[in-house]
Protein backbone atom coordinates (compact mmCIF):
# COMPACT_ATOMS: atom_id res chain seq x y z
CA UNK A 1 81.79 111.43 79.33
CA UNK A 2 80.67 111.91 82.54
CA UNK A 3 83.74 111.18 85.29
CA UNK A 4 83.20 110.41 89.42
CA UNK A 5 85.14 110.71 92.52
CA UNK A 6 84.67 109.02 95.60
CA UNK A 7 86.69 111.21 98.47
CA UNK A 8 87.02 114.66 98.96
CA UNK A 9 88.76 114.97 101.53
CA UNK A 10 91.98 117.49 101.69
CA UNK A 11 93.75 115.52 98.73
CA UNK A 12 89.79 114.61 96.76
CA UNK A 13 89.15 118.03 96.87
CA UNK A 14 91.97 119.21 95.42
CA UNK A 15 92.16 116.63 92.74
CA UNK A 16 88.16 117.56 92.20
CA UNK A 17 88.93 121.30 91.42
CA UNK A 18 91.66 120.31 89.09
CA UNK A 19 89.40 117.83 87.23
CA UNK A 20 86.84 120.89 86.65
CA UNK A 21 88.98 122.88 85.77
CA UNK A 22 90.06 120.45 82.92
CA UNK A 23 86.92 120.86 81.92
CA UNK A 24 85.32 117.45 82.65
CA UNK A 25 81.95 116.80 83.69
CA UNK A 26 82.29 115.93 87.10
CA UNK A 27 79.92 114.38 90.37
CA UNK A 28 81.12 113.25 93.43
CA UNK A 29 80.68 111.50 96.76
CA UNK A 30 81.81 111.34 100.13
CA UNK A 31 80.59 109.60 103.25
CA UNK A 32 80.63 112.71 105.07
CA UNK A 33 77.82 114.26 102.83
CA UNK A 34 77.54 116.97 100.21
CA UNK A 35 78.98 119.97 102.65
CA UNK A 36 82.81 119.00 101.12
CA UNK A 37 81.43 119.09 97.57
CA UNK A 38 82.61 121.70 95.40
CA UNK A 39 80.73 124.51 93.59
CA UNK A 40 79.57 123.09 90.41
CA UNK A 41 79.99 119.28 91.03
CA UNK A 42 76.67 117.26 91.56
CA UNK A 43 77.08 115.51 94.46
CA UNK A 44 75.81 111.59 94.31
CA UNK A 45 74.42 109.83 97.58
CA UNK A 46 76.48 106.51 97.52
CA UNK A 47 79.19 104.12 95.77
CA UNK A 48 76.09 102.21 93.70
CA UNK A 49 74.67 105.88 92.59
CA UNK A 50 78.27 106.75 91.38
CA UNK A 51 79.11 103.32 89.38
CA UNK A 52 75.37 103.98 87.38
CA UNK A 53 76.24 107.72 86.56
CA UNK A 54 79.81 108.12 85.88
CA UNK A 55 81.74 106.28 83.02
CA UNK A 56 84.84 106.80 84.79
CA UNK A 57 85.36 107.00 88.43
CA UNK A 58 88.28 108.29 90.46
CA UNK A 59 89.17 107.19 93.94
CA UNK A 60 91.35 109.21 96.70
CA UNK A 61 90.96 107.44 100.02
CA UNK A 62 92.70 106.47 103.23
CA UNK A 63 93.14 102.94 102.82
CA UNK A 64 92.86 99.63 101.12
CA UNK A 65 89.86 98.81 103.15
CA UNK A 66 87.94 102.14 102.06
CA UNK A 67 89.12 101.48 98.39
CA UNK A 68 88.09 98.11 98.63
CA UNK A 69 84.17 98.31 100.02
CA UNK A 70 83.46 101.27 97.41
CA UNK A 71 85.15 98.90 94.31
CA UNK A 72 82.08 96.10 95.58
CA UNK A 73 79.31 98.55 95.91
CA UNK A 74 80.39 99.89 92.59
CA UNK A 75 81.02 96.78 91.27
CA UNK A 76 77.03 95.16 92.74
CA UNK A 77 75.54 98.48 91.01
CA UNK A 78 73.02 96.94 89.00
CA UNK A 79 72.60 98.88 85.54
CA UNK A 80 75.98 100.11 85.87
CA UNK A 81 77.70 102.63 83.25
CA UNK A 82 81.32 102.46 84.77
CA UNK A 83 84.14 101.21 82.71
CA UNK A 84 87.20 102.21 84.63
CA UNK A 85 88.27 103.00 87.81
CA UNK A 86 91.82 105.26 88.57
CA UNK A 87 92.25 104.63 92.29
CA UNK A 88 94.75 107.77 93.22
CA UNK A 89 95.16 106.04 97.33
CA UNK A 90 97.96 104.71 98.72
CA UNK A 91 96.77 101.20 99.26
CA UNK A 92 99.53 98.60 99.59
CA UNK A 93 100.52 96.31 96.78
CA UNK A 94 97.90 93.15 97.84
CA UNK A 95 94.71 95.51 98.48
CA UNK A 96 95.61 97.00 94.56
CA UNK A 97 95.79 93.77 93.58
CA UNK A 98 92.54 92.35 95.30
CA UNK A 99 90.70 95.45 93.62
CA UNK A 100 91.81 94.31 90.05
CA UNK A 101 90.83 90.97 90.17
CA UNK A 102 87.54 92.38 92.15
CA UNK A 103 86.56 94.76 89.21
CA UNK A 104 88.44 92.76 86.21
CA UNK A 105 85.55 90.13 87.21
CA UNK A 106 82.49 92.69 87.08
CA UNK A 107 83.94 93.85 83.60
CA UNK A 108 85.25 96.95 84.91
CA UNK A 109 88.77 98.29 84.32
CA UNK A 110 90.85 99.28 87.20
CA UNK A 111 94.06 102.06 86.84
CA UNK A 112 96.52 101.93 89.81
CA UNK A 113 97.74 105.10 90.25
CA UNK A 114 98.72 106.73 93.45
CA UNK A 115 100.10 109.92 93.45
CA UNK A 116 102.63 112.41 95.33
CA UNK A 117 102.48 115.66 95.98
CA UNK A 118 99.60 116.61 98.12
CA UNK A 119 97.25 118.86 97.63
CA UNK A 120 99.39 122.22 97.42
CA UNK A 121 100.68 119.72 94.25
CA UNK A 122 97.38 119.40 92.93
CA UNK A 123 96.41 122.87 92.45
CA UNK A 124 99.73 124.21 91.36
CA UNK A 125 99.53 121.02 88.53
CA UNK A 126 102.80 119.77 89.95
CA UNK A 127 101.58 116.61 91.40
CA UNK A 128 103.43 113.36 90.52
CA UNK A 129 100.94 110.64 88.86
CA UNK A 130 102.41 107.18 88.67
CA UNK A 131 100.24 104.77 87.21
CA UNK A 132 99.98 100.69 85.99
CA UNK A 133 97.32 99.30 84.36
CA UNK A 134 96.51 97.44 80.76
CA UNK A 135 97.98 99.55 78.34
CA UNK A 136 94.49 100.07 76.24
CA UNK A 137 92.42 100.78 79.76
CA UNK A 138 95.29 103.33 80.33
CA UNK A 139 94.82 105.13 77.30
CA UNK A 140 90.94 105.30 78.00
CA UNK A 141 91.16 107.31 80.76
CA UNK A 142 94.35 109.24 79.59
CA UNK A 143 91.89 112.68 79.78
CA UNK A 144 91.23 112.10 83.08
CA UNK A 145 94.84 111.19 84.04
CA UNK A 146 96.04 114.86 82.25
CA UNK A 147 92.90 116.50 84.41
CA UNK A 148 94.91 115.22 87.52
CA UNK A 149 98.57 116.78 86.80
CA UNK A 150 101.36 117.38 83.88
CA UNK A 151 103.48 115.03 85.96
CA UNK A 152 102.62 111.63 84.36
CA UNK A 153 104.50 107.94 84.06
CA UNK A 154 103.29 104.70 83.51
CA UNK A 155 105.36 102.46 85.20
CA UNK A 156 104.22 99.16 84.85
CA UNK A 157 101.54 97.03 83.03
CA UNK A 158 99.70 95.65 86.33
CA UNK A 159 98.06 96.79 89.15
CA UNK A 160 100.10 96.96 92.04
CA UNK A 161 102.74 98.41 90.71
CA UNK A 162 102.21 101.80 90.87
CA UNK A 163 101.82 101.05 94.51
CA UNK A 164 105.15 100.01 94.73
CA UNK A 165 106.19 103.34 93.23
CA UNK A 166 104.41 105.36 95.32
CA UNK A 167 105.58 103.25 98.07
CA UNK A 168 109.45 103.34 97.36
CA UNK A 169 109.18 107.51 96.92
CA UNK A 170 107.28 107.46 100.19
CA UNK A 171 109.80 105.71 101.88
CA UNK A 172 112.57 107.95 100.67
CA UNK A 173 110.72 111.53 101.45
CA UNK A 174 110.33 109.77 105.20
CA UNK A 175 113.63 108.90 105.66
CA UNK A 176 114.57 112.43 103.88
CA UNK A 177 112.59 114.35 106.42
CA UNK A 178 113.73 112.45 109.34
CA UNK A 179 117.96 112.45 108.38
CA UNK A 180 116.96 116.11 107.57
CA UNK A 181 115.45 116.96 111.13
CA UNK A 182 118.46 115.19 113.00
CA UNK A 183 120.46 116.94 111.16
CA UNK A 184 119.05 120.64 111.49
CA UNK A 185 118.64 119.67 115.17
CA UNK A 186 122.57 118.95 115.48
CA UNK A 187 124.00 121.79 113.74
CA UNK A 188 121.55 124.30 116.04
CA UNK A 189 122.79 122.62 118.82
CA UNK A 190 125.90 123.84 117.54
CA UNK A 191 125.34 127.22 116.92
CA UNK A 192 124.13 127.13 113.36
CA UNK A 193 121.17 128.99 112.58
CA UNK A 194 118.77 127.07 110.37
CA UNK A 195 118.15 129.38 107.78
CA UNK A 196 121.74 129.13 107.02
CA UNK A 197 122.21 125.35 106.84
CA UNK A 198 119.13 125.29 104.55
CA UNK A 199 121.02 127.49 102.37
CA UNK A 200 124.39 125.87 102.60
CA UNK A 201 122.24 122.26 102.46
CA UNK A 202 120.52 123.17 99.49
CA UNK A 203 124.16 124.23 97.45
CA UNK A 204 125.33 121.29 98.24
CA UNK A 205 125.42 117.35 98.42
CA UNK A 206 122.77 117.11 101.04
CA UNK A 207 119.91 119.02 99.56
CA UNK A 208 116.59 116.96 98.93
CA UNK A 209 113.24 117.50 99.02
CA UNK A 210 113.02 117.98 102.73
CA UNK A 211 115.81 120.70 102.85
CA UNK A 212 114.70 122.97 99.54
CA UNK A 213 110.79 122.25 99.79
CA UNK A 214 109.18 120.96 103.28
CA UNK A 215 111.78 122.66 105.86
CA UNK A 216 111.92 126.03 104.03
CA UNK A 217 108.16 125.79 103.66
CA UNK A 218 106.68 124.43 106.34
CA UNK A 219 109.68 124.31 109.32
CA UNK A 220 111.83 127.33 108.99
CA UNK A 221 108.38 129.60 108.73
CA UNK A 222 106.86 126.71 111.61
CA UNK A 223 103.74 126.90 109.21
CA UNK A 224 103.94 122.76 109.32
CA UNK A 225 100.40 123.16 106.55
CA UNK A 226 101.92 120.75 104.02
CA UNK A 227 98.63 119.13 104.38
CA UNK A 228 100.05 115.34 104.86
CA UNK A 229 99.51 114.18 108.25
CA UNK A 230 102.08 111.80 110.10
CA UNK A 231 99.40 109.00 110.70
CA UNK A 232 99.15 108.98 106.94
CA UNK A 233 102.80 108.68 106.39
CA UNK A 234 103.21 106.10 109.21
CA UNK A 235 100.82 104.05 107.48
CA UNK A 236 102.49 104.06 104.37
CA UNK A 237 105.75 103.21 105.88
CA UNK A 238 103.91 100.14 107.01
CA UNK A 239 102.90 99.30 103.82
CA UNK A 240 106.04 99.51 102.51
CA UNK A 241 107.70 97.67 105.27
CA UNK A 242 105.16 94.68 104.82
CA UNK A 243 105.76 94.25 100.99
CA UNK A 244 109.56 94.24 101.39
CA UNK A 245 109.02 91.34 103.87
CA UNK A 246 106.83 89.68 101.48
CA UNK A 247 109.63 90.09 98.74
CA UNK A 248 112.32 89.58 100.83
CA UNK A 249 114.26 92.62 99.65
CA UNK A 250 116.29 94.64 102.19
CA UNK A 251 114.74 96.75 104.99
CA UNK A 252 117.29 97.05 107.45
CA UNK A 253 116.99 101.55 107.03
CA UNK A 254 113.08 100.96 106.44
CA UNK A 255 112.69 99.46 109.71
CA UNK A 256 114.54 102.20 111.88
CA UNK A 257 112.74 104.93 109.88
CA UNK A 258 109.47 103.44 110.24
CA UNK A 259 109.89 102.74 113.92
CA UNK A 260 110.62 106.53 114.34
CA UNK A 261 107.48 107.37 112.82
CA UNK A 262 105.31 105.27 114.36
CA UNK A 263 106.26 106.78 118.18
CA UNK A 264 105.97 110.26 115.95
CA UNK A 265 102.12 109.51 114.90
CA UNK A 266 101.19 107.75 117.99
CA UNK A 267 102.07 110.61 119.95
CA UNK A 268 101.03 112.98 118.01
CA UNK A 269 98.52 111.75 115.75
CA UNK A 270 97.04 113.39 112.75
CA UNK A 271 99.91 116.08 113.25
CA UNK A 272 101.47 117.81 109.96
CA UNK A 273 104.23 115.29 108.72
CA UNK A 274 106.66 118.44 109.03
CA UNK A 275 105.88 118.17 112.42
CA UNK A 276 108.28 115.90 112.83
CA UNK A 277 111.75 118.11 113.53
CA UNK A 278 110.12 119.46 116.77
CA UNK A 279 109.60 115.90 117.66
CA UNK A 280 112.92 114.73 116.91
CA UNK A 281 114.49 117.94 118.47
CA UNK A 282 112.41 117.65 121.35
């Protein structure tokens, strides 16, 4: 079984190396050329090439509109050997959706299932994969899904809803980072070395992910290399935002976080997503 992956960028490469090294036959492509390919991977010139090689192709890019184009050119191939598709990006609910119905008419199978953890996640095999799909198509590509990380749970039978996972968690490590940052910020302002309220933070009610992982990573060392930019995260706020609209569920929090990021990314854009206690402190 020959698999594919369209994307190597910081988070495609790292889910590329961890494919090999699950020993799967692996090509690749990426609009940027062959220079991002890894050692050992055949590199493929477009989406069409890709849908006639590979029996199972995985996608890790920036959008819905990116995930989109590739599932048509894939889906035109003529003489096509694809049967599935596990689309790792953080899309939105709709553009999932749209891609399923796109591919489900072309015969071709299509996994939802984003994932968390960036790329420091990939390579360490920690990476969170939350994925929906029909449950035999799931259990098709079940190698590939163990190639990509331990961390694996099916949370729903349709498309789209492992968007909604990775949607809700996205929302939460936002809002994490940002209550973390104004509160770091307050307690230095009153004296309190960080490195202490980490520890103190971290023994007690208010530890999360942003006190015990990205601050004593990535803010406390001011490495801010968790390789997730802010523009990334601001997107997905919006996404997130948009489908609780459309549902009508409650976003009163959702819309003060992801106001906050917004002004973060648009003045700073691509910045580390760490970045974001010098920002608030500033």
């Amino acid at each position: 079984m020959t698999v594919g992956l369209v994307g190597l960028g910081q988070m495609g490469s790292a889910l590329a190396a961890s494919l090999v090294e699950a020993g799967l036959d692996l090509i690749a492509h990426d609009r940027a050329g062959p220079a991002r390919c890894p050692e050992g991977v055949g590199f493929v010139p477009d989406a069409g090439a890709m849908a006639r090689r590979a029996h199972i192709v995985v996608l890790s890019l920036p959008d819905g509109s990116a995930s989109l184009e590739v599932a048509g050119q894939m889906a035109g191939a003529a003489d096509r050997r694809v049967t599935h598709v596990v689309d790792t990006s953080t899309i939105g609910l709709d553009a999932a959706r749209r891609i399923d119905a796109l591919l489900t008419d072309a015969g071709v199978a299509y996994i939802d299932a984003p994932v968390s953890g960036g790329p420091a996640g990939a390579r360490a095999r920690t990476l969170t994969v939350m994925y929906a799909g029909d449950p035999e198509a799931c259990r098709a590509v079940e190698p590939v899904l163990a190639g990509l990380g331990d961390r694996r749970f099916r949370v729903g039978p349709t498309a789209g809803m492992g968007q909604a996972m990775k949607l809700a968690n996205n929302f939460l490590s936002a809002t994490a980072l940002a209550a973390t940052s104004e509160a770091i910020a307050f307690g230095t302002s009153a004296g309190l070395s960080m490195d202490v309220m980490l520890e103190v933070l971290n023994a007690s009610s208010g530890r999360s992910a942003a006190t015990s992982d990205k601050f004593v990573q990535h803010v406390l060392t001011r490495r801010y290399a968790s390789g997730f930019t802010n523009t990334l995260m601001s997107k997905d706020l919006t996404l997130y935002l948009r489908a609780t609209r459309d549902r009508g569920s409650p976003g009163v929090v959702g819309d003060v976080v992801g106001q906050l990021w917004e002004r973060f990314a648009s003045h700073q854009p691509g910045a580390d997503f760490t970045r974001i206690y010098p920002f608030v402190d500033s």
